[in-house]
PDB file of N, CA and C in Angstrom:
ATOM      1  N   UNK A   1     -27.028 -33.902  -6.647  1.00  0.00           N
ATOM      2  CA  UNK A   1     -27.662 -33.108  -5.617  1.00  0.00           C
ATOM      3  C   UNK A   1     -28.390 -31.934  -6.281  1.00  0.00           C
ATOM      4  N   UNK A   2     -29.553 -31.724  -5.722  1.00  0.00           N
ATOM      5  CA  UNK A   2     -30.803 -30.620  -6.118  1.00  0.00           C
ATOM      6  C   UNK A   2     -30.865 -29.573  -5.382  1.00  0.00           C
ATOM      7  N   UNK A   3     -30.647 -28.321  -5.679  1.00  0.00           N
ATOM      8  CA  UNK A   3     -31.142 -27.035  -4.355  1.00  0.00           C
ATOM      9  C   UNK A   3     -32.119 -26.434  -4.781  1.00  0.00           C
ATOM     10  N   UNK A   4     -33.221 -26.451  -4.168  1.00  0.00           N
ATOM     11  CA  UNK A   4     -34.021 -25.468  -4.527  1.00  0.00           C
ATOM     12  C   UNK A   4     -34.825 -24.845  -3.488  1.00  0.00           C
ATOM     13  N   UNK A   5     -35.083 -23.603  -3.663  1.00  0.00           N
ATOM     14  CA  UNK A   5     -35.739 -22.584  -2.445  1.00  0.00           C
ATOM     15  C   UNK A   5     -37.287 -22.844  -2.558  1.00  0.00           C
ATOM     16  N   UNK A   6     -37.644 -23.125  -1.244  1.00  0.00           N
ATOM     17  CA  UNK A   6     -39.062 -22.950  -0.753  1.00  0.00           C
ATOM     18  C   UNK A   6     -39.228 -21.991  -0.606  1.00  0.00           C
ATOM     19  N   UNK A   7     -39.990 -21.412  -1.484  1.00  0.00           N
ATOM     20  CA  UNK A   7     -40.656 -19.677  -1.544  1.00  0.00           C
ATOM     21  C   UNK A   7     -41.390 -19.650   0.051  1.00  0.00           C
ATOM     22  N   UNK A   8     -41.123 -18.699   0.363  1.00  0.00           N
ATOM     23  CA  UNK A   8     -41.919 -17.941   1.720  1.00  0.00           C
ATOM     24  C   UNK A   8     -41.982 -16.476   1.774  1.00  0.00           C
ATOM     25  N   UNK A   9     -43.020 -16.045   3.013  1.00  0.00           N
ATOM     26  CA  UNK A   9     -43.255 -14.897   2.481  1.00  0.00           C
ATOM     27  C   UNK A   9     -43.107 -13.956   3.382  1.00  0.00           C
ATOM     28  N   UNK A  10     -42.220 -14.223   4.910  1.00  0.00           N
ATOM     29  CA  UNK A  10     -42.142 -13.538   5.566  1.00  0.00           C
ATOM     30  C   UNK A  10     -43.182 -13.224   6.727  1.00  0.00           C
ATOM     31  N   UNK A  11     -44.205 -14.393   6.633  1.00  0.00           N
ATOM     32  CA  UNK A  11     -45.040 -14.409   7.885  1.00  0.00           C
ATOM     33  C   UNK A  11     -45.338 -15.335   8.012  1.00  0.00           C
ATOM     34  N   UNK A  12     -45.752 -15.383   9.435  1.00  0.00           N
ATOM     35  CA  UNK A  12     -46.083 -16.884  10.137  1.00  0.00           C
ATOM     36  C   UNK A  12     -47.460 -17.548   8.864  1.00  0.00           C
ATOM     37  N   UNK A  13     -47.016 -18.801   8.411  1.00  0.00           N
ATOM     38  CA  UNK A  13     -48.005 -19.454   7.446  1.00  0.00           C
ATOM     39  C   UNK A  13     -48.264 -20.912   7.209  1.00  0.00           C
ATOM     40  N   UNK A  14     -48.677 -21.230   6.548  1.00  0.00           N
ATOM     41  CA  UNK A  14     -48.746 -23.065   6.480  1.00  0.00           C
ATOM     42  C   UNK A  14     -48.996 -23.062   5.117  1.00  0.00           C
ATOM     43  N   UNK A  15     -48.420 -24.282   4.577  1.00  0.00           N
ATOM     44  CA  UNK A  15     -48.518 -24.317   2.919  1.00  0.00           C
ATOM     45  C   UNK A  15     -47.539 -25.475   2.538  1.00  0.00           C
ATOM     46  N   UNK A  16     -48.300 -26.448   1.410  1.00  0.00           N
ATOM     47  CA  UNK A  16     -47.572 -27.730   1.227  1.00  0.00           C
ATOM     48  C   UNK A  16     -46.534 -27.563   0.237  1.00  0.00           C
ATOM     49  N   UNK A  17     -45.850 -28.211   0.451  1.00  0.00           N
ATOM     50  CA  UNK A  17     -44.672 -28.377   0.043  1.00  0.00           C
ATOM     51  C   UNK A  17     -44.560 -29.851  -0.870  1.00  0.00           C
ATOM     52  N   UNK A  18     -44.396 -30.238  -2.347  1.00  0.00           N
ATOM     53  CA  UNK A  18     -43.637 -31.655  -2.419  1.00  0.00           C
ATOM     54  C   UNK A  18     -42.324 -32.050  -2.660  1.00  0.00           C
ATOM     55  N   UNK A  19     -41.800 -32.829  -1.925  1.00  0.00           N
ATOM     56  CA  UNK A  19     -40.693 -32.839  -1.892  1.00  0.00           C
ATOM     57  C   UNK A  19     -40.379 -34.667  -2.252  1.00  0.00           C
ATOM     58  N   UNK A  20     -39.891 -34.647  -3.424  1.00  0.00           N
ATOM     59  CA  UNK A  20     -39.747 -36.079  -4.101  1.00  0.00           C
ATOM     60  C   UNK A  20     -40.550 -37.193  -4.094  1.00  0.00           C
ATOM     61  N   UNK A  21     -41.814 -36.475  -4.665  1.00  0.00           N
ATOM     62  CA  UNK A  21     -42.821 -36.952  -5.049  1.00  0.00           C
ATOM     63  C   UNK A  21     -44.000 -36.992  -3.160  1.00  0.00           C
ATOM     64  N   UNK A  22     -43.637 -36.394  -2.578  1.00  0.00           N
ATOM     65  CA  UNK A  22     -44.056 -36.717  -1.695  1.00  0.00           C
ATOM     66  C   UNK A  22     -44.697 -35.231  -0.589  1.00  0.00           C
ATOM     67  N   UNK A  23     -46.270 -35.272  -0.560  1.00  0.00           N
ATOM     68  CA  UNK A  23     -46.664 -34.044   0.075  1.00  0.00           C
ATOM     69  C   UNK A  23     -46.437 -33.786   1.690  1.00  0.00           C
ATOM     70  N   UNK A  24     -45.754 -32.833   1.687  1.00  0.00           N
ATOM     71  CA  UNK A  24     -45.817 -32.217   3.365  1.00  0.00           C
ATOM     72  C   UNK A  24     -46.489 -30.658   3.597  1.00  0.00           C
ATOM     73  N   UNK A  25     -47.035 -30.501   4.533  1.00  0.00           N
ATOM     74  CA  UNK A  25     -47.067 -28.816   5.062  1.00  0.00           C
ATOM     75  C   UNK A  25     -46.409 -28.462   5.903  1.00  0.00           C
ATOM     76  N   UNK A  26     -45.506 -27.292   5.332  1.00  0.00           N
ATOM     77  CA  UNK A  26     -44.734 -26.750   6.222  1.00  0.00           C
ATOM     78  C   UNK A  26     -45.310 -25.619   7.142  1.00  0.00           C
ATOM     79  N   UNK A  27     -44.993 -25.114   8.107  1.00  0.00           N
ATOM     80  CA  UNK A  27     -46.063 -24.211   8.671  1.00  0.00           C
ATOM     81  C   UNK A  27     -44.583 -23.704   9.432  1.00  0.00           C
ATOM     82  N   UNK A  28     -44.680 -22.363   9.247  1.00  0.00           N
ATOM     83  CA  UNK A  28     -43.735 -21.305   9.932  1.00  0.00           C
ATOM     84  C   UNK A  28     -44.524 -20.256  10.794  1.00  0.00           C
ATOM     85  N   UNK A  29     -43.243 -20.159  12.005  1.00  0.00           N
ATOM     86  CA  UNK A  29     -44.575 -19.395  12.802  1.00  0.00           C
ATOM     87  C   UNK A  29     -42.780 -18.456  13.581  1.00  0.00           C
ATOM     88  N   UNK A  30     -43.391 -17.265  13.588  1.00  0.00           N
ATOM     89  CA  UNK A  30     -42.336 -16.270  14.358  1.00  0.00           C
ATOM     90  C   UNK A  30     -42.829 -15.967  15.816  1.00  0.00           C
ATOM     91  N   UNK A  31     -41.414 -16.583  16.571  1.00  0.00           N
ATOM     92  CA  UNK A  31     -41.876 -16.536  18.178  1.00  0.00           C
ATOM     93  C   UNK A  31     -41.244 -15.287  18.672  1.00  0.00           C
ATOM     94  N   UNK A  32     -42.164 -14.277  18.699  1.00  0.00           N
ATOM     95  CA  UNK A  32     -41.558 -12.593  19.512  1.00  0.00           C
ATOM     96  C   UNK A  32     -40.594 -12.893  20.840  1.00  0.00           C
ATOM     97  N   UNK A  33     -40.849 -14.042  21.421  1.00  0.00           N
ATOM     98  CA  UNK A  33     -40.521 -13.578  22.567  1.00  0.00           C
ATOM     99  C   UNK A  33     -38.763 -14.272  22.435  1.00  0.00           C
ATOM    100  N   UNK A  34     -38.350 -15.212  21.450  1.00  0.00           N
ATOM    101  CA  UNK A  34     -37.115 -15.933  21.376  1.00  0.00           C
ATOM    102  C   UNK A  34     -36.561 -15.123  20.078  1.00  0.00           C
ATOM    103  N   UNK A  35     -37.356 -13.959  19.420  1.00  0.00           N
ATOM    104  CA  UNK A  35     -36.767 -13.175  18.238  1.00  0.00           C
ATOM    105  C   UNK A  35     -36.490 -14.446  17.438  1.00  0.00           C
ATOM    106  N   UNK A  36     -37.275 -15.423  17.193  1.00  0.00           N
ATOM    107  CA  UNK A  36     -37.201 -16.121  15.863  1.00  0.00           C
ATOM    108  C   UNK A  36     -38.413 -16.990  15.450  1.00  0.00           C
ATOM    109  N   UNK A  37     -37.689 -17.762  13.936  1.00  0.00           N
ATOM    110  CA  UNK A  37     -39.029 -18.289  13.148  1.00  0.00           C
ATOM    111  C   UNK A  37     -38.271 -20.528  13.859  1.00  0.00           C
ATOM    112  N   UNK A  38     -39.637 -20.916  13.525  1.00  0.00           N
ATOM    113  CA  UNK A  38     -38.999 -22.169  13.984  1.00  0.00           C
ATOM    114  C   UNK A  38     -40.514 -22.657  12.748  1.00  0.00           C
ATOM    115  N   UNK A  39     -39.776 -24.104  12.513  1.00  0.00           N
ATOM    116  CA  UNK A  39     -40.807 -25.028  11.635  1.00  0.00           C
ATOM    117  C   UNK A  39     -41.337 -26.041  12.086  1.00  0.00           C
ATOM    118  N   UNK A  40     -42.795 -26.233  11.361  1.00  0.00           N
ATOM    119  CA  UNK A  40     -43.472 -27.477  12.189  1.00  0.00           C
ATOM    120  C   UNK A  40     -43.447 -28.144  10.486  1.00  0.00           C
ATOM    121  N   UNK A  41     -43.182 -29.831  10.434  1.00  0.00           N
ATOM    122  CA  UNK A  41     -43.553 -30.496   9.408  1.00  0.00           C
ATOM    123  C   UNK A  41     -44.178 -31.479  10.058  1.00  0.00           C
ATOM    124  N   UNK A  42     -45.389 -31.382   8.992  1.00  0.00           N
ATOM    125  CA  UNK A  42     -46.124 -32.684   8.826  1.00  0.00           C
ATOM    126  C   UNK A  42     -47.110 -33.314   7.638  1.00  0.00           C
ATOM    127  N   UNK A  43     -47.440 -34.372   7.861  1.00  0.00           N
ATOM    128  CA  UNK A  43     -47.622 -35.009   6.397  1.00  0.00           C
ATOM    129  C   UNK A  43     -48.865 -33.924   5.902  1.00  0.00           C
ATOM    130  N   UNK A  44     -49.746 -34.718   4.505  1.00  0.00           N
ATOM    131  CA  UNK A  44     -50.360 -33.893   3.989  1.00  0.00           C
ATOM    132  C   UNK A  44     -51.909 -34.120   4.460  1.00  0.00           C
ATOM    133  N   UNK A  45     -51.715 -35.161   6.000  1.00  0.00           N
ATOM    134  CA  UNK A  45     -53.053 -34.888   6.756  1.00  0.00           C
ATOM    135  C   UNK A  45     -53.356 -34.204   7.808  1.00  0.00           C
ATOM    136  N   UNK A  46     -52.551 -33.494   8.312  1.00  0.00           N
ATOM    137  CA  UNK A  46     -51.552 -32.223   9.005  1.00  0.00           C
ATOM    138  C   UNK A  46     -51.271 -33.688  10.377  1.00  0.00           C
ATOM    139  N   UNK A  47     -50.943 -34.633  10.262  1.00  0.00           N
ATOM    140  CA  UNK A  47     -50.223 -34.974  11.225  1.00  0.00           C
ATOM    141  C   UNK A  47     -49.058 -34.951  11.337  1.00  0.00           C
ATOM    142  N   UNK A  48     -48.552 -34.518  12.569  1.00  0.00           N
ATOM    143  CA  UNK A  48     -47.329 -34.162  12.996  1.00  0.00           C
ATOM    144  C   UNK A  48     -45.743 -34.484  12.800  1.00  0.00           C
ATOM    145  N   UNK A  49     -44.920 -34.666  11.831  1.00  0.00           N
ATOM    146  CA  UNK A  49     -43.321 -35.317  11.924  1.00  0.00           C
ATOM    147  C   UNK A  49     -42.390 -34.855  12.386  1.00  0.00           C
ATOM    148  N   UNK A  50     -42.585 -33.528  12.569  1.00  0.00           N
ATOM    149  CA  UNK A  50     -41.294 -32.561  13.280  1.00  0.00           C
ATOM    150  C   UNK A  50     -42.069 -31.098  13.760  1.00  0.00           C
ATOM    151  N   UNK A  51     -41.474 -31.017  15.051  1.00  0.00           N
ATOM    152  CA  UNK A  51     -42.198 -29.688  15.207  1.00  0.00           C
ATOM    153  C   UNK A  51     -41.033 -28.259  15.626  1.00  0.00           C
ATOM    154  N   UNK A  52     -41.015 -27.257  15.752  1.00  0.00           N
ATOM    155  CA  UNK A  52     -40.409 -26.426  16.277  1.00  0.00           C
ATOM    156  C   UNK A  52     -38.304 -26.402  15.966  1.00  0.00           C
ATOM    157  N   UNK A  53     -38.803 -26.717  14.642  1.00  0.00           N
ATOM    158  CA  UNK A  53     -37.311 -26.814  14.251  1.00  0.00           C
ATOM    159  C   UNK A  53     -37.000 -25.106  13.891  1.00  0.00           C
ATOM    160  N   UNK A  54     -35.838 -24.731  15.081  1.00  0.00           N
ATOM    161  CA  UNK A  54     -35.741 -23.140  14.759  1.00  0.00           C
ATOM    162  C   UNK A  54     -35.183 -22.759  12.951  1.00  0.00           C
ATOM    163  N   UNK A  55     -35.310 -21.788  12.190  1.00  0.00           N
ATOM    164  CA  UNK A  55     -34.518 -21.533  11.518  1.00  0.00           C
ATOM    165  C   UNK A  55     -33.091 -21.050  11.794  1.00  0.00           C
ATOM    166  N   UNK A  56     -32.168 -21.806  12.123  1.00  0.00           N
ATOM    167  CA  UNK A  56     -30.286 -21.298  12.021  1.00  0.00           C
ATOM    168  C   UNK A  56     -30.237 -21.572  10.905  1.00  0.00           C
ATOM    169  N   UNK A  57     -28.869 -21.013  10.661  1.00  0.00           N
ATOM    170  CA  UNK A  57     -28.073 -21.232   9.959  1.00  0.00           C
ATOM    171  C   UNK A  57     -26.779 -22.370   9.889  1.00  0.00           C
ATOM    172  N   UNK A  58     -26.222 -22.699   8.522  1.00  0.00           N
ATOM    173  CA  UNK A  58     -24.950 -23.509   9.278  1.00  0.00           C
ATOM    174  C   UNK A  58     -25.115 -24.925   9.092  1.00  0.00           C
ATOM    175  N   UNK A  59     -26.421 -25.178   9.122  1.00  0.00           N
ATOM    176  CA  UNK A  59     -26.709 -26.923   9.457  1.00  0.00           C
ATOM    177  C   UNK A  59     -27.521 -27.310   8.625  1.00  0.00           C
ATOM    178  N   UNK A  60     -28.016 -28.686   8.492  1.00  0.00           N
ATOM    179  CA  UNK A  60     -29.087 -29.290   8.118  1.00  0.00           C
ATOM    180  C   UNK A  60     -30.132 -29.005   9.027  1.00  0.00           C
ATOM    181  N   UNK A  61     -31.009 -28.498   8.708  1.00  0.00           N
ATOM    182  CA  UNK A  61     -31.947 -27.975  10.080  1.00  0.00           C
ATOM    183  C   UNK A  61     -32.790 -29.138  10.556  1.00  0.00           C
ATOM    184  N   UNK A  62     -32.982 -30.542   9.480  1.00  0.00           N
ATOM    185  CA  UNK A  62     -33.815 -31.796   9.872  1.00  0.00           C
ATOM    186  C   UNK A  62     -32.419 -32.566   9.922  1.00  0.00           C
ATOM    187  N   UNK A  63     -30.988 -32.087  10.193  1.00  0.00           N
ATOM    188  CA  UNK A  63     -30.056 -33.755  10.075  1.00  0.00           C
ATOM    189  C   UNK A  63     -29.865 -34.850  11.662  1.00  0.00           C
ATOM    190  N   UNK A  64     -30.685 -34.038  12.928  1.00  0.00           N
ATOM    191  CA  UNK A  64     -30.822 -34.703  13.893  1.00  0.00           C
ATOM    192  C   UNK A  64     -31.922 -35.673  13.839  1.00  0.00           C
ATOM    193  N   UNK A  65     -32.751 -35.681  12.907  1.00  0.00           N
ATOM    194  CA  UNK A  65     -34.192 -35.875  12.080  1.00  0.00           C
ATOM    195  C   UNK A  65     -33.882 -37.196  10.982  1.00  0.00           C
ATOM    196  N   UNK A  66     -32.628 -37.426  11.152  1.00  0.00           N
ATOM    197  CA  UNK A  66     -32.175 -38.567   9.644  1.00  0.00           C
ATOM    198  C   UNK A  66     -32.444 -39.831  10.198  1.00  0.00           C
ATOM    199  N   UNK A  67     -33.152 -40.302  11.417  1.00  0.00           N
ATOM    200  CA  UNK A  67     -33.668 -42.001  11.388  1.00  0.00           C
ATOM    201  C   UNK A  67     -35.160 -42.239  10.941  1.00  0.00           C
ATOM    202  N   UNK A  68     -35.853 -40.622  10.979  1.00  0.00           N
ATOM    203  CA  UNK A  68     -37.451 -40.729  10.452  1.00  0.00           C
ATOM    204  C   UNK A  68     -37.139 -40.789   8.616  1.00  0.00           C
ATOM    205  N   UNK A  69     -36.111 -40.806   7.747  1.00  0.00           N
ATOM    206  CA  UNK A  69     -35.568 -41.119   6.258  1.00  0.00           C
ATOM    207  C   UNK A  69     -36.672 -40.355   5.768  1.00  0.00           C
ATOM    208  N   UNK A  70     -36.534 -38.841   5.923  1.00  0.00           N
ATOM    209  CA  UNK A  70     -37.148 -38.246   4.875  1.00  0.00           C
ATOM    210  C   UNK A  70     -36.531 -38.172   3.332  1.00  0.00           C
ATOM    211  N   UNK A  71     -35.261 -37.971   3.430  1.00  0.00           N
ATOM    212  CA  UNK A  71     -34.485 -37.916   2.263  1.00  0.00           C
ATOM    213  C   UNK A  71     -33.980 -37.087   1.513  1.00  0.00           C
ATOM    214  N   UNK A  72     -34.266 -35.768   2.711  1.00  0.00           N
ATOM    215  CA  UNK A  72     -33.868 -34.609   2.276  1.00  0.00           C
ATOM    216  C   UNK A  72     -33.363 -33.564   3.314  1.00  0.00           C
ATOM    217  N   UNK A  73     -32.349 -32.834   2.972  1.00  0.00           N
ATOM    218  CA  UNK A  73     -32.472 -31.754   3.716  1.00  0.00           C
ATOM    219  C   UNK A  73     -32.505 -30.192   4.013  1.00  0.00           C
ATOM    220  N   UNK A  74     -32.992 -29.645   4.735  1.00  0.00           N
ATOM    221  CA  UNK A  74     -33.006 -28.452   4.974  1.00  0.00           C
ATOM    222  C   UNK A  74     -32.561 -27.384   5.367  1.00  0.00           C
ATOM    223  N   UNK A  75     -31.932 -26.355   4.679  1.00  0.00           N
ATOM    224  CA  UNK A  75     -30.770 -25.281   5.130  1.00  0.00           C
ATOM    225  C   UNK A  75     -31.637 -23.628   4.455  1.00  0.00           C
ATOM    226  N   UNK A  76     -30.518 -23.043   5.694  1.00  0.00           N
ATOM    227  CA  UNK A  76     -31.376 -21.773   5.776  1.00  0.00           C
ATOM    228  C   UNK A  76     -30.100 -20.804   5.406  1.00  0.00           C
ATOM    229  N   UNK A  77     -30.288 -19.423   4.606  1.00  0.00           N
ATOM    230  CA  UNK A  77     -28.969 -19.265   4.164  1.00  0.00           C
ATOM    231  C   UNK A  77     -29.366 -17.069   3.949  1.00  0.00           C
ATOM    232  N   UNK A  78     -28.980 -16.600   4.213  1.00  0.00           N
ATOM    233  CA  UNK A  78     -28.903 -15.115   3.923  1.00  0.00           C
ATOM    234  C   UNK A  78     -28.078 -14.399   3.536  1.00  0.00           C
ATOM    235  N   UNK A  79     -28.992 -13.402   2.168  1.00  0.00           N
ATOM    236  CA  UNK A  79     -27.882 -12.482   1.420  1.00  0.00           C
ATOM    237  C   UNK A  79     -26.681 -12.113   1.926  1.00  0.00           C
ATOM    238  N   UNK A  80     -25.888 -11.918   1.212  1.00  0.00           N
ATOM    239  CA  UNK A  80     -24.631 -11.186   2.182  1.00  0.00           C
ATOM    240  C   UNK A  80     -24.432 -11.504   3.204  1.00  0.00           C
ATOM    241  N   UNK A  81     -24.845 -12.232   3.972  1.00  0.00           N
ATOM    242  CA  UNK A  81     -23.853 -12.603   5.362  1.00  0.00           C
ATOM    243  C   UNK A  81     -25.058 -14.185   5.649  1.00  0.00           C
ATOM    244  N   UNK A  82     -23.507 -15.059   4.811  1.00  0.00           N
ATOM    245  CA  UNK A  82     -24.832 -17.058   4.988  1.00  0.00           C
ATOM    246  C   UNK A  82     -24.782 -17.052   6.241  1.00  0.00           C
ATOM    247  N   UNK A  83     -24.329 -16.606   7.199  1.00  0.00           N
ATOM    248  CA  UNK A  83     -24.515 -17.231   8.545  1.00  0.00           C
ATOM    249  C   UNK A  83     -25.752 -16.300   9.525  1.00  0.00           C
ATOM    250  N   UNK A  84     -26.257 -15.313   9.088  1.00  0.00           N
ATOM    251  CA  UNK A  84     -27.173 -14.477   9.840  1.00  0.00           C
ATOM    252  C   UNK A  84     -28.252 -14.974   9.772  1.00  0.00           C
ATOM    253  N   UNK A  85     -29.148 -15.166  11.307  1.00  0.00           N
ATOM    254  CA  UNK A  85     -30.133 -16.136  11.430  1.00  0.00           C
ATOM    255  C   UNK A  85     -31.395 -15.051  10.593  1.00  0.00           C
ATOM    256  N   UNK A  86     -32.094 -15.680  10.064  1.00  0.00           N
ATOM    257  CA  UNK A  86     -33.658 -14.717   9.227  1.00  0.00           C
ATOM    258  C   UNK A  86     -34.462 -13.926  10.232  1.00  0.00           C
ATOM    259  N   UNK A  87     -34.545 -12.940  10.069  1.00  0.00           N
ATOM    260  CA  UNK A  87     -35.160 -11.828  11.158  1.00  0.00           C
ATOM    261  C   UNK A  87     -36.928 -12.210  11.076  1.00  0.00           C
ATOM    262  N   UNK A  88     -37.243 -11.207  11.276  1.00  0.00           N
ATOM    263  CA  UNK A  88     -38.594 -10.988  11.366  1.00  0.00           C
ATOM    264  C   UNK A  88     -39.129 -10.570   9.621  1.00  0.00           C
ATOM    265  N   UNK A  89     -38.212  -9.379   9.439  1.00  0.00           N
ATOM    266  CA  UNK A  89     -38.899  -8.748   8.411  1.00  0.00           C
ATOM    267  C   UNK A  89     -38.257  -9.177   6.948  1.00  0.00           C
ATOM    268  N   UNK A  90     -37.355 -10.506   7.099  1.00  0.00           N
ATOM    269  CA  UNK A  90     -36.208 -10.794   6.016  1.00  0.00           C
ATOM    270  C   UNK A  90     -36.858 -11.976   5.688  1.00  0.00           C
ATOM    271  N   UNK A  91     -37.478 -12.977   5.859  1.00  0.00           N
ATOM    272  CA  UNK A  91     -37.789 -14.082   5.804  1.00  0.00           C
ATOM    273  C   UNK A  91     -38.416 -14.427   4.141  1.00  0.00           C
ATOM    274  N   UNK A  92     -37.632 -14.775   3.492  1.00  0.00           N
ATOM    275  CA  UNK A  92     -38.507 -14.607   2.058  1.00  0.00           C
ATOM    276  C   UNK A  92     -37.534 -13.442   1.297  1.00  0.00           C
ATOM    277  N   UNK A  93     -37.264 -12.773   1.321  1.00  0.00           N
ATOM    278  CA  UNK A  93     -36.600 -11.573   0.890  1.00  0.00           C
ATOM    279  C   UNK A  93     -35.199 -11.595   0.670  1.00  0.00           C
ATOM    280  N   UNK A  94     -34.361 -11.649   1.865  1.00  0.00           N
ATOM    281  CA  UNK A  94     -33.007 -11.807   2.230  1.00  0.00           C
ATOM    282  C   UNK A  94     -32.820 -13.168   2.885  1.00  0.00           C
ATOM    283  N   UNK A  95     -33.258 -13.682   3.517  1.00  0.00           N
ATOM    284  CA  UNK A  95     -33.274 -15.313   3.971  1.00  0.00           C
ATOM    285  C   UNK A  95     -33.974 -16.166   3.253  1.00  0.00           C
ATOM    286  N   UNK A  96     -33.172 -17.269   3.164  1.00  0.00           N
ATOM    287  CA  UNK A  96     -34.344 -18.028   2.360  1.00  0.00           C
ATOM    288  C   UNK A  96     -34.070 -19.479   3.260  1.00  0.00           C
ATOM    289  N   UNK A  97     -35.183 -20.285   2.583  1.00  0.00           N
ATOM    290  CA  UNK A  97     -35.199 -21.724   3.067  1.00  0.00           C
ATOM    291  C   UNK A  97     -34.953 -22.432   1.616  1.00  0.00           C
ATOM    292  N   UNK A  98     -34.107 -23.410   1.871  1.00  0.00           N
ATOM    293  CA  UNK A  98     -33.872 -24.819   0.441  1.00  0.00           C
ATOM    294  C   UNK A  98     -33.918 -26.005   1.156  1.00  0.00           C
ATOM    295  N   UNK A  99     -34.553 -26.345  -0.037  1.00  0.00           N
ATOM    296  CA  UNK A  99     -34.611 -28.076   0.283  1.00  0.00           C
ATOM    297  C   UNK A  99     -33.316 -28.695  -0.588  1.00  0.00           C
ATOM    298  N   UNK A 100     -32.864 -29.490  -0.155  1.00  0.00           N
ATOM    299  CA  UNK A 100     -31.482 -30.148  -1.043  1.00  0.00           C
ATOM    300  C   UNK A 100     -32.315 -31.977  -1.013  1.00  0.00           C
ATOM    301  N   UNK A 101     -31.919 -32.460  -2.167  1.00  0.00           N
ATOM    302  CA  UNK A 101     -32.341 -33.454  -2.337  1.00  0.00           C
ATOM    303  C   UNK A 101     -31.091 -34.531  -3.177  1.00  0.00           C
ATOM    304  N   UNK A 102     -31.084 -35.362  -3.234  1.00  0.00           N
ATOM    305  CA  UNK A 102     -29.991 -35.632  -3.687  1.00  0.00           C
ATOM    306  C   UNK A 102     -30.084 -36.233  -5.612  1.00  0.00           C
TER     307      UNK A 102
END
């Protein structure tokens, strides 16, 4: 098993990602009105595979997502306290996103 952090930068953005040999764009976007960030993936022709996956904590954030066999998954994790969901102004800094691969 592989962990490694998808750099982000703390604002709503889009930017590809490869993940075992294989291109996606991830695109993060912070919703004011639910106080959080949620993810859209899709391939590297921006069509759509997952949309509005919130950032929690705790879980595989794609493991309801395991019959589309991406082959990987995604966890969200913060300094000093792993279970605190990524704020607004922490995202990149004190929260991070990893991809785990096996």
């Amino acid at each position: 098993m592989t962990i490694n952090e998808i750099p982000t930068s703390g604002k709503s953005q889009s930017f590809q990602v490869v993940i075992l040999t294989v291109t996606y764009v991830f695109t993060l976007i912070w919703r004011d009105a639910a106080s959080e960030w949620v993810l859209d993936i899709a391939d590297v022709n921006s069509n759509p595979i997952v949309q509005g996956i919130p950032l929690v904590t705790g879980c595989d954030l794609i493991g309801q997502y395991a019959y589309l066999g991406l082959g990987f998954q995604l966890w969200v994790s913060t300094d000093g306290d792993p279970d605190a969901v990524p704020t607004y102004s922490n995202l990149g800094t004190q929260s991070h996103l990893y991809v785990v691969t096996p």
